[in-house]
Structures are given as structure tokens and as C-alpha cells.
PDB file of N, CA and C in Angstrom:
ATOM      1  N   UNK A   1      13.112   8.808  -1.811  1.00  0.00           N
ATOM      2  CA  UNK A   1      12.456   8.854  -0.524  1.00  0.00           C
ATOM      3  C   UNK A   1      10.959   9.081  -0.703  1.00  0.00           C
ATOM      4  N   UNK A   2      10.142   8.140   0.373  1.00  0.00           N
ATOM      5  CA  UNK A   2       8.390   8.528   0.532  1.00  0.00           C
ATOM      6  C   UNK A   2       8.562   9.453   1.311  1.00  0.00           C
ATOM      7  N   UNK A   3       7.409   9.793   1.832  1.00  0.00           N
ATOM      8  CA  UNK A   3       6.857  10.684   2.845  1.00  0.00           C
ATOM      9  C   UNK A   3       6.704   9.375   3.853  1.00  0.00           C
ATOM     10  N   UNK A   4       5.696   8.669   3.273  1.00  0.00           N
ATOM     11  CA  UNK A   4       5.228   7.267   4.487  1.00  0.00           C
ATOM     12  C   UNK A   4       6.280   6.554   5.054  1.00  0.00           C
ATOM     13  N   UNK A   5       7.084   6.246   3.620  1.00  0.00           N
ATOM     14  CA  UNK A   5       8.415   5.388   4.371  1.00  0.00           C
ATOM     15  C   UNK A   5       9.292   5.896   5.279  1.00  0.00           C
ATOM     16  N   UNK A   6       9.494   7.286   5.043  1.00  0.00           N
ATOM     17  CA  UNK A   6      10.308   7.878   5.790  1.00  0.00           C
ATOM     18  C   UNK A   6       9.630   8.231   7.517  1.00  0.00           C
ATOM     19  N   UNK A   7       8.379   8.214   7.693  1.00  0.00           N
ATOM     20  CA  UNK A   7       7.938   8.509   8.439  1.00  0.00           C
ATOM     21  C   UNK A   7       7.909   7.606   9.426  1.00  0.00           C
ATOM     22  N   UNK A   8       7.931   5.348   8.624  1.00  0.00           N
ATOM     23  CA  UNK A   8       8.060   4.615   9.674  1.00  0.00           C
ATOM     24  C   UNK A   8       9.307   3.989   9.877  1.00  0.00           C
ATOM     25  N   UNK A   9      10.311   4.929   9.620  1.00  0.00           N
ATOM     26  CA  UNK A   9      11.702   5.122  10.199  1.00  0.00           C
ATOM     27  C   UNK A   9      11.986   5.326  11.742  1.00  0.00           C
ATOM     28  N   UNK A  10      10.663   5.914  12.421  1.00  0.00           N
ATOM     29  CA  UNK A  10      10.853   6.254  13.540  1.00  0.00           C
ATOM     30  C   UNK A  10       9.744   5.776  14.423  1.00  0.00           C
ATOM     31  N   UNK A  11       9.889   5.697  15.685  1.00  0.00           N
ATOM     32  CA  UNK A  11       8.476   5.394  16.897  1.00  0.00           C
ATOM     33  C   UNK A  11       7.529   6.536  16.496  1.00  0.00           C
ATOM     34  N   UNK A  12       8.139   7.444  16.641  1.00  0.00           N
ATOM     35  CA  UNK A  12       7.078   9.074  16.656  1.00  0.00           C
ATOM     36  C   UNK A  12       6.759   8.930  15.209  1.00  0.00           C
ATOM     37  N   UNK A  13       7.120   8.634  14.223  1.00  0.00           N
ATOM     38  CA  UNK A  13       6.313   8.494  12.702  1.00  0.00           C
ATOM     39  C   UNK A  13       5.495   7.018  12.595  1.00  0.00           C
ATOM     40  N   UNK A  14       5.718   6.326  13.168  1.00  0.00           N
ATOM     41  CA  UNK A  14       4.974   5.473  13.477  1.00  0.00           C
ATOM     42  C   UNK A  14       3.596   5.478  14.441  1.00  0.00           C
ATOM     43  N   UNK A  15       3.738   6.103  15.286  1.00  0.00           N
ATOM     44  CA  UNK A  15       2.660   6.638  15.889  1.00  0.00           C
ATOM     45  C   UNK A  15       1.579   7.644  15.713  1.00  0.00           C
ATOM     46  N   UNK A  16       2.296   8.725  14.666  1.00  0.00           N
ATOM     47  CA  UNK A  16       1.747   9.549  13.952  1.00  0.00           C
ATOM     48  C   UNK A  16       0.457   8.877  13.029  1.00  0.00           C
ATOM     49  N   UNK A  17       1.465   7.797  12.255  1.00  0.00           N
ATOM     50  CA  UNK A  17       0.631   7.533  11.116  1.00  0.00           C
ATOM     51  C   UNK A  17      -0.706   6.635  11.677  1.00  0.00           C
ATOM     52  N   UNK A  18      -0.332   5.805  12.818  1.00  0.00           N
ATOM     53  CA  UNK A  18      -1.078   5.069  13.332  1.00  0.00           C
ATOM     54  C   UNK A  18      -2.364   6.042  13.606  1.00  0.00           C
ATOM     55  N   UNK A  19      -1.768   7.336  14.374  1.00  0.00           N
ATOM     56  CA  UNK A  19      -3.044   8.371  14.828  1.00  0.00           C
ATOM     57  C   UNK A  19      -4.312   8.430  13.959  1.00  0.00           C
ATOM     58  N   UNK A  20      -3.139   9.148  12.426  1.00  0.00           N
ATOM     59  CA  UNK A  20      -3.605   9.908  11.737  1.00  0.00           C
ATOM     60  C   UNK A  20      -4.928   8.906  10.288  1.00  0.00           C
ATOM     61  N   UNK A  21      -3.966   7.516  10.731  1.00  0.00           N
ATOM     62  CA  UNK A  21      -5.432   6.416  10.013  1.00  0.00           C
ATOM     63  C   UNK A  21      -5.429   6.741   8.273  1.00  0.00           C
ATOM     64  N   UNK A  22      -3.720   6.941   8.193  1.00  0.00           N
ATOM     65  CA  UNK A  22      -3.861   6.894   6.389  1.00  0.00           C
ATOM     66  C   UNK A  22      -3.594   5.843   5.753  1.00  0.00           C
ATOM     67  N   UNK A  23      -2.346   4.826   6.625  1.00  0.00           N
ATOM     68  CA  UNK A  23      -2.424   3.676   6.371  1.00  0.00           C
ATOM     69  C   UNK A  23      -3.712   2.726   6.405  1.00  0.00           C
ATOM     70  N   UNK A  24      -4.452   2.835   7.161  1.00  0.00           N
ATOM     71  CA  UNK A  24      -5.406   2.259   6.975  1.00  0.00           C
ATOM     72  C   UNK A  24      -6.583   2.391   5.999  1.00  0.00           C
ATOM     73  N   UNK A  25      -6.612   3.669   5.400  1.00  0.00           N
ATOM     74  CA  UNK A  25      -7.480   4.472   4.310  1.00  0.00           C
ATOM     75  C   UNK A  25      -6.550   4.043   2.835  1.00  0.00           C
ATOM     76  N   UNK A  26      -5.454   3.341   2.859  1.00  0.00           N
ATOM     77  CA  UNK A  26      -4.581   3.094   1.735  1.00  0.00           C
ATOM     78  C   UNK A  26      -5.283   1.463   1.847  1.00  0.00           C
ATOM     79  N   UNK A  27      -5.206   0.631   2.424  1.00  0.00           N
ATOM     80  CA  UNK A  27      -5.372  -0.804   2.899  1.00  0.00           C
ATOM     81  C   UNK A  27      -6.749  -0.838   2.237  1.00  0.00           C
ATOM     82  N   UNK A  28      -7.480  -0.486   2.760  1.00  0.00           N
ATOM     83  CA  UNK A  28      -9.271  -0.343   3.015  1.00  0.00           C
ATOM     84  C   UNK A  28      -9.279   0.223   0.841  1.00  0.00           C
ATOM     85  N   UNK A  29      -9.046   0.886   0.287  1.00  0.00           N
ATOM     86  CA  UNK A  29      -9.073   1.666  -0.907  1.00  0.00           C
ATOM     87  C   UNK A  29      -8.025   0.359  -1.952  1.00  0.00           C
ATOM     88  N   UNK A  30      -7.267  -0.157  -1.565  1.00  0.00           N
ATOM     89  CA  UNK A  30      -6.759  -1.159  -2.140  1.00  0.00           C
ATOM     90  C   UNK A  30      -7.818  -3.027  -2.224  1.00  0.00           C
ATOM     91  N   UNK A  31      -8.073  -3.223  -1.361  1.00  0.00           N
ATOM     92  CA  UNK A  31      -8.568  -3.629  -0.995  1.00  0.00           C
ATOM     93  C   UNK A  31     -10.235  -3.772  -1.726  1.00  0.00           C
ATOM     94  N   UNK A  32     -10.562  -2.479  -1.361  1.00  0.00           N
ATOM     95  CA  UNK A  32     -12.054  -2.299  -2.180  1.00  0.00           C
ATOM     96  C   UNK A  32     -11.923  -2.493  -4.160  1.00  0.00           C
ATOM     97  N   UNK A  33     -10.886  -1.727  -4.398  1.00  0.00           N
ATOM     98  CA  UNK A  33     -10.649  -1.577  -5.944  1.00  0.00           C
ATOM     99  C   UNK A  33      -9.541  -2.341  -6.241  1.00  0.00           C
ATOM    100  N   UNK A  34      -9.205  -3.245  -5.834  1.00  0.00           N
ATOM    101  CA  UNK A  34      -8.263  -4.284  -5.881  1.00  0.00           C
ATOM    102  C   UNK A  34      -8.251  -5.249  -7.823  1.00  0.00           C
ATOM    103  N   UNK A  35      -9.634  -5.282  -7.764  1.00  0.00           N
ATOM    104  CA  UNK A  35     -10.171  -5.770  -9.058  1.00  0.00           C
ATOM    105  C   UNK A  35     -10.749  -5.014 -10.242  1.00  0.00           C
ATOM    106  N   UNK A  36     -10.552  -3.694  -9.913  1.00  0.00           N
ATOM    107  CA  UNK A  36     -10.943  -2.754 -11.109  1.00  0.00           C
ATOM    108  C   UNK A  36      -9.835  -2.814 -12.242  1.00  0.00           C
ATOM    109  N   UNK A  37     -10.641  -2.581 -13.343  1.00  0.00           N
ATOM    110  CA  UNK A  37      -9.349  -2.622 -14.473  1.00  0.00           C
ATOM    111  C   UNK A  37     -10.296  -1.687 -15.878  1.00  0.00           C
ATOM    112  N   UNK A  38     -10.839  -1.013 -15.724  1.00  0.00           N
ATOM    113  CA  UNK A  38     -11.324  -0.256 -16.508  1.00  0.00           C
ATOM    114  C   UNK A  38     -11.105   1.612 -15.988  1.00  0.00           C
ATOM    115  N   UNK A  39     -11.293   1.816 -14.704  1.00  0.00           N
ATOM    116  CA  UNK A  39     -11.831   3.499 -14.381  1.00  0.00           C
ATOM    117  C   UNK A  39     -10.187   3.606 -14.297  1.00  0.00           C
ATOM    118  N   UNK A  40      -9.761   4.596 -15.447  1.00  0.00           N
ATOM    119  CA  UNK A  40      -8.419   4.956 -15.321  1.00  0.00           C
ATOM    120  C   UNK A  40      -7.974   5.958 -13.372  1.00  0.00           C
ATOM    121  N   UNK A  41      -8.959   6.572 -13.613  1.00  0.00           N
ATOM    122  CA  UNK A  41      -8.589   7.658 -12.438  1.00  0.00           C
ATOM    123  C   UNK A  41      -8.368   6.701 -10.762  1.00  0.00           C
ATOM    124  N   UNK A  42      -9.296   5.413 -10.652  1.00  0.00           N
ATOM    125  CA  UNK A  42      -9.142   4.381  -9.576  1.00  0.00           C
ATOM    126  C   UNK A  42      -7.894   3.767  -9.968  1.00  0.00           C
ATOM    127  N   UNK A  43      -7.402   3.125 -11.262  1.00  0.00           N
ATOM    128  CA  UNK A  43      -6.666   2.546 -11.485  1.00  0.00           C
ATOM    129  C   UNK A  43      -5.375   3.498 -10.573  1.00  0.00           C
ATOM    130  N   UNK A  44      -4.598   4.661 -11.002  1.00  0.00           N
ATOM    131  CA  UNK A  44      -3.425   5.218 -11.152  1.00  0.00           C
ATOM    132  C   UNK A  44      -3.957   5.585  -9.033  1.00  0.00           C
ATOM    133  N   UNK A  45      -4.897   5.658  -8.812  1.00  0.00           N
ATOM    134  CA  UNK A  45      -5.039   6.052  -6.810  1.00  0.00           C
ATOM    135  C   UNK A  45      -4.829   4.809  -6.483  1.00  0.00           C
ATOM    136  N   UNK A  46      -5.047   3.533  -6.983  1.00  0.00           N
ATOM    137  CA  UNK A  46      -4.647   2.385  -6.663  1.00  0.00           C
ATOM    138  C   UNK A  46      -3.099   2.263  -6.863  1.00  0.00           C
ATOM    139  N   UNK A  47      -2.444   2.507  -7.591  1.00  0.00           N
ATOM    140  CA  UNK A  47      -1.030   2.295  -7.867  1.00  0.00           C
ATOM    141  C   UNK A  47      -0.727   2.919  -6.878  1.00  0.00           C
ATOM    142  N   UNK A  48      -1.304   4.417  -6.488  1.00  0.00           N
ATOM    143  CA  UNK A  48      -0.299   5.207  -5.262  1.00  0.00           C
ATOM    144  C   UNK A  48      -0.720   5.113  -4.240  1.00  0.00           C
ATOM    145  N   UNK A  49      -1.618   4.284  -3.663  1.00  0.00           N
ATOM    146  CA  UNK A  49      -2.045   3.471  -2.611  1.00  0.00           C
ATOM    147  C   UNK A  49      -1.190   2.242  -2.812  1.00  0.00           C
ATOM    148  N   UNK A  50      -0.610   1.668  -3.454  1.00  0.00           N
ATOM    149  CA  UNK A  50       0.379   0.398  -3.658  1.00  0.00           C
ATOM    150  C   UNK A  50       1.615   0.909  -3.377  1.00  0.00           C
ATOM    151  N   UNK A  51       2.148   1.838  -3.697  1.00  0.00           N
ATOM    152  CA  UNK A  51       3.098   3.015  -3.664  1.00  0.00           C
ATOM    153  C   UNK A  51       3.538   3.338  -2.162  1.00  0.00           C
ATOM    154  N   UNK A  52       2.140   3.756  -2.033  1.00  0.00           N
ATOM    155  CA  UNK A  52       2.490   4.199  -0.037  1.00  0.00           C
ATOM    156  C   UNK A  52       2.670   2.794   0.322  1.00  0.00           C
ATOM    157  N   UNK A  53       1.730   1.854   0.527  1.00  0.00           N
ATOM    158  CA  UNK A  53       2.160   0.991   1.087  1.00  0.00           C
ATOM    159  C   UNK A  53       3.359   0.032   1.373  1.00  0.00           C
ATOM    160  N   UNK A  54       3.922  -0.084  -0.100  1.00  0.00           N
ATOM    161  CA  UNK A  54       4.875  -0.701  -0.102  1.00  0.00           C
ATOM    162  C   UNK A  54       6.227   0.110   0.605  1.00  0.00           C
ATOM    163  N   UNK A  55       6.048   1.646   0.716  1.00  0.00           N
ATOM    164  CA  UNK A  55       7.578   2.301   1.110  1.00  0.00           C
ATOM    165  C   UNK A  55       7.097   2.260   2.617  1.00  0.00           C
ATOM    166  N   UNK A  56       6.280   2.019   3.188  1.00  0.00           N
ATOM    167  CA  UNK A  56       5.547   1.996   4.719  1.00  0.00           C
ATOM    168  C   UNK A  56       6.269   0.522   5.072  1.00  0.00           C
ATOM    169  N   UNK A  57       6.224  -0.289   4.353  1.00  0.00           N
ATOM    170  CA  UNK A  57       6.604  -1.884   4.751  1.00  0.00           C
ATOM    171  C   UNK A  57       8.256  -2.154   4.361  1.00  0.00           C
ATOM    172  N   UNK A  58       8.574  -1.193   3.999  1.00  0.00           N
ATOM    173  CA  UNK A  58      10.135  -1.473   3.522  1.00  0.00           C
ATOM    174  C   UNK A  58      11.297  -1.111   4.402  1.00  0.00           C
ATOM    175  N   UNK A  59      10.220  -0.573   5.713  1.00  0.00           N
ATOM    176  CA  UNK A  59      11.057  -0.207   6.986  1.00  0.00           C
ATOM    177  C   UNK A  59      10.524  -1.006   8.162  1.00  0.00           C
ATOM    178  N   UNK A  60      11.409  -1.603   8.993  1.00  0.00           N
ATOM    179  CA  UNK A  60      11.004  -2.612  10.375  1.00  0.00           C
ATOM    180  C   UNK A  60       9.524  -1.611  10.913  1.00  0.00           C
ATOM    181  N   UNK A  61       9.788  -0.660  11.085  1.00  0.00           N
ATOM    182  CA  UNK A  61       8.647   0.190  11.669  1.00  0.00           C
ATOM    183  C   UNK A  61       7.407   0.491  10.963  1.00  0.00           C
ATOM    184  N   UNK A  62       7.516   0.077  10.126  1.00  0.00           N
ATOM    185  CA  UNK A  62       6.208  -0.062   8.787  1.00  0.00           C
ATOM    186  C   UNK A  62       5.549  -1.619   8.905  1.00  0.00           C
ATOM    187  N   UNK A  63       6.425  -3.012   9.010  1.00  0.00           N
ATOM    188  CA  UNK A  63       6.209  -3.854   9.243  1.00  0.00           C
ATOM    189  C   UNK A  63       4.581  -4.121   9.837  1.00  0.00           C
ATOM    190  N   UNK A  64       4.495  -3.952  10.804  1.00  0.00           N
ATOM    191  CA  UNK A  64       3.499  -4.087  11.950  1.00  0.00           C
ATOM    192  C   UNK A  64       2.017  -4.070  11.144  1.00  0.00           C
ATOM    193  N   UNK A  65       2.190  -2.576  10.527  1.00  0.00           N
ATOM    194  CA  UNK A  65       1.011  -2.318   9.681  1.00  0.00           C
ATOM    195  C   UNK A  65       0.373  -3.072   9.031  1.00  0.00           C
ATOM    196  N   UNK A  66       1.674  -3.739   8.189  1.00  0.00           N
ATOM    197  CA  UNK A  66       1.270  -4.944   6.778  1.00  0.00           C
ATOM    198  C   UNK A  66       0.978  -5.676   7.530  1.00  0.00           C
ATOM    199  N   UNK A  67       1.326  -6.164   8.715  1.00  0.00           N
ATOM    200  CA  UNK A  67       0.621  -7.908   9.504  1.00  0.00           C
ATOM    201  C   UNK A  67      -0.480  -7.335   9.944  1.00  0.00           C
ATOM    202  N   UNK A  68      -0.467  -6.091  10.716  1.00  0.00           N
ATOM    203  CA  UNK A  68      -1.809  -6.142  11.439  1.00  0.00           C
ATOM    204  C   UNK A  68      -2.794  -6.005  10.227  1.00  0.00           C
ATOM    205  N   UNK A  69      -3.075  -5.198   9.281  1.00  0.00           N
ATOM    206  CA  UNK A  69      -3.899  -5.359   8.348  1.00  0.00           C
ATOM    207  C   UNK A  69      -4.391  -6.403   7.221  1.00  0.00           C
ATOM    208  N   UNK A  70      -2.971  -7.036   7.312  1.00  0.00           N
ATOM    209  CA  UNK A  70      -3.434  -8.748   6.615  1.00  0.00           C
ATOM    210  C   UNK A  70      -3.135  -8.231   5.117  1.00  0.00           C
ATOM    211  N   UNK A  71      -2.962  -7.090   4.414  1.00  0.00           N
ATOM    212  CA  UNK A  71      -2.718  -6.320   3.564  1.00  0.00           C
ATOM    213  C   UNK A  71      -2.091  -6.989   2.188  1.00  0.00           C
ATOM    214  N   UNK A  72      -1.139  -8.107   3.006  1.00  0.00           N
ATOM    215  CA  UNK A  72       0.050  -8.437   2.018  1.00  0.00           C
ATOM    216  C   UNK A  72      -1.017  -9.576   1.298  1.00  0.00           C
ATOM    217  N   UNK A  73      -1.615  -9.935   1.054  1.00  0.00           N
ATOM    218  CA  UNK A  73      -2.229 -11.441   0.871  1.00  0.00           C
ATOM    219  C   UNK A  73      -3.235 -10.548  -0.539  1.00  0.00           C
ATOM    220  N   UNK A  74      -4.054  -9.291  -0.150  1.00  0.00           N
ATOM    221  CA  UNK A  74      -4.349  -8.353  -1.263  1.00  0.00           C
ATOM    222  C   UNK A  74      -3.306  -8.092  -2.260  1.00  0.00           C
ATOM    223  N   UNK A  75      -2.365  -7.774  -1.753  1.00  0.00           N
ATOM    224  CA  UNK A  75      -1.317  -7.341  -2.946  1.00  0.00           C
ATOM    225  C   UNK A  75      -0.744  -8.463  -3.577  1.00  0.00           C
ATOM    226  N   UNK A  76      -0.371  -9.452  -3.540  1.00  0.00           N
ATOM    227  CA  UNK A  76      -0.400 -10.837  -4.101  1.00  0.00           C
ATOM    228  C   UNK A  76      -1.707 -11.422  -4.692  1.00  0.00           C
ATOM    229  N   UNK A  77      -2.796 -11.344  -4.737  1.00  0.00           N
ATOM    230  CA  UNK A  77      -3.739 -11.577  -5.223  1.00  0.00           C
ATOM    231  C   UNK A  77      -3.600 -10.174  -6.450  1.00  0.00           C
ATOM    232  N   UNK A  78      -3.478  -9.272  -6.343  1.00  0.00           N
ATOM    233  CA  UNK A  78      -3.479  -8.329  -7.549  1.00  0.00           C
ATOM    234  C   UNK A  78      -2.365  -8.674  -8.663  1.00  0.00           C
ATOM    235  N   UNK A  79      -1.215  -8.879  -7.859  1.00  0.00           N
ATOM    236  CA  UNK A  79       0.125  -9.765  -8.665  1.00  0.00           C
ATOM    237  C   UNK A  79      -0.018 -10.738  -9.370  1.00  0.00           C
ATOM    238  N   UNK A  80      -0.712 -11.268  -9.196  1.00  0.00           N
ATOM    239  CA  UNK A  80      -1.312 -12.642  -9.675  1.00  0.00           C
ATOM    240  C   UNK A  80      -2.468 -12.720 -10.327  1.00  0.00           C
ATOM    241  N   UNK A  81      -3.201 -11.547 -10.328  1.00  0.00           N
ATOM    242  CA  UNK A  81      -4.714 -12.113 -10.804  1.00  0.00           C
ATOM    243  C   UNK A  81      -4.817 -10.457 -12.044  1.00  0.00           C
ATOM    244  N   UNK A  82      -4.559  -9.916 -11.285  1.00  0.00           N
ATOM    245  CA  UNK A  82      -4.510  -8.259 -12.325  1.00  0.00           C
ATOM    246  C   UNK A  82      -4.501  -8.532 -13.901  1.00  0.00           C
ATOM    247  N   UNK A  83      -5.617  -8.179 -14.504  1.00  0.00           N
ATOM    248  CA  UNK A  83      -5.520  -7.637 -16.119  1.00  0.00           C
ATOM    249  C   UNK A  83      -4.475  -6.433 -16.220  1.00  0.00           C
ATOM    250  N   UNK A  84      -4.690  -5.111 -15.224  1.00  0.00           N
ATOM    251  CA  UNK A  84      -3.694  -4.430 -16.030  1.00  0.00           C
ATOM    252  C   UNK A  84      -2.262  -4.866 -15.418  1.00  0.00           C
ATOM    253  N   UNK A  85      -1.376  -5.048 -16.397  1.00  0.00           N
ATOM    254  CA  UNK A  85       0.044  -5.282 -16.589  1.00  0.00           C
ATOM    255  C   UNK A  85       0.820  -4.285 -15.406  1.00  0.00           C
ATOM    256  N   UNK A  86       0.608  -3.088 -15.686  1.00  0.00           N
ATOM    257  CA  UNK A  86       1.170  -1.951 -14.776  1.00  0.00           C
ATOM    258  C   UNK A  86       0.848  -2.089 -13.139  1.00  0.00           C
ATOM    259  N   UNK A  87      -0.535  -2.752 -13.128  1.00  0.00           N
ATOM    260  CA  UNK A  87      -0.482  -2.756 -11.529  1.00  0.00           C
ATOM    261  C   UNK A  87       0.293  -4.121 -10.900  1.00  0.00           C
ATOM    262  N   UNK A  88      -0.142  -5.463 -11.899  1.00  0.00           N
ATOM    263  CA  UNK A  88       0.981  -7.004 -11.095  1.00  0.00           C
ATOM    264  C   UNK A  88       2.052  -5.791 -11.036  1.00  0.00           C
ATOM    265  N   UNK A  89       2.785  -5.584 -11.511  1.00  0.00           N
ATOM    266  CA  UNK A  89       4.431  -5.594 -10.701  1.00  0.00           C
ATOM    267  C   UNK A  89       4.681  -4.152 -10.043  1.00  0.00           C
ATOM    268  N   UNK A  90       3.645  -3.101  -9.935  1.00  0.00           N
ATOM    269  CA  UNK A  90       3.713  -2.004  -9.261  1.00  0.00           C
ATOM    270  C   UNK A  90       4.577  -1.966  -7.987  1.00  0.00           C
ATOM    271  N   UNK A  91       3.707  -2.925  -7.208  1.00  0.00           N
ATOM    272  CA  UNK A  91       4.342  -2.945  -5.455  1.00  0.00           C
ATOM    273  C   UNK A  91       5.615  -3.188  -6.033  1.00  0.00           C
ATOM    274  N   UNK A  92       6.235  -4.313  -7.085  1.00  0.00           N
ATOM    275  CA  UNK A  92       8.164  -4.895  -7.019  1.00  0.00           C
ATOM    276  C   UNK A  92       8.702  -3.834  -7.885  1.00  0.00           C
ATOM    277  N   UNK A  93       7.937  -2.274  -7.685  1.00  0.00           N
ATOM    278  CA  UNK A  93       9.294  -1.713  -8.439  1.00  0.00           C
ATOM    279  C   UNK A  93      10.374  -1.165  -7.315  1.00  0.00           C
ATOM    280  N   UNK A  94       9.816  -0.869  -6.635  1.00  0.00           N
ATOM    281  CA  UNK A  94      10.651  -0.415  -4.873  1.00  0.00           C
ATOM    282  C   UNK A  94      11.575  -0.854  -5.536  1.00  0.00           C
TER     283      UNK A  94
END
């Protein structure tokens, strides 16, 4: 179990998270360092920014997030384009 995933299990955790703007601080931080492959300490906040995201989208109520942010099209570009090995298949260990 996440914390995130479990949270968009529900309307009220869904709304929470929407409030509280962490999904979007995960998106925005992925996004920016999407192409780093040297600063270990960005590297491993990027994995658990890949981490949240992916257990956020693995529930109907998480859904919304990944479309409204356009999100998924970043994480396929890292899958595909990533030097380090550990981050392509991060999001498919779920």
C-alpha cells in the first residue's frame, strides 16, 4: 500500500490531494528533472515522484490527475529515452 494510492481510493482523498497540490509538485519535479542522469540525490526524488505517481493512477480516482496533467506522455519519454536503467522501468514495477 501508498499513502497517495490509497488516498485516491476515495472522493474525500481525492479532494484532499487535489487541495493539498502534491500531485501536482510530483508532475511539475518529474517533469523538470525528467532528463537528469548524473545528481544521485534528484535521481532516487525522481524515482519517488514516479512512485507516487504511478500508485495515484492505479486507482479510477487517481485517473483524472494523470489526464489532467498530461503527465503520462513524461513518463514514457523517460521509458524510452532514460540513460539510467533503474528509472525506464521504475513506473512498471507497480
Amino acid at each position: 500500500m501508498h499513502f497517495y494510492g490509497e488516498l485516491t481510493k476515495t472522493a474525500e482523498g481525492c479532494r484532499i490531494l487535489e487541495e493539498k497540490g502534491h500531485f501536482n509538485e510530483f508532475a511539475q519535479f518529474i517533469v523538470t528533472c525528467k532528463d537528469e542522469d548524473e545528481d544521485l540525490e534528484v535521481i532516487i526524488k525522481l524515482k519517488s515522484c514516479l512512485w507516487a505517481v504511478g500508485n495515484i493512477g492505479a486507482n479510477d480516482g487517481g485517473i483524472p490527475f494523470l489526464e489532467k496533467s498530461g503527465i503520462v506522455k513524461e513518463i514514457v519519454s523517460i521509458a524510452e529515452t532514460s540513460s539510467i536503467v533503474s528509472l525506464k522501468g521504475y513506473y512498471y514495477l507497480r
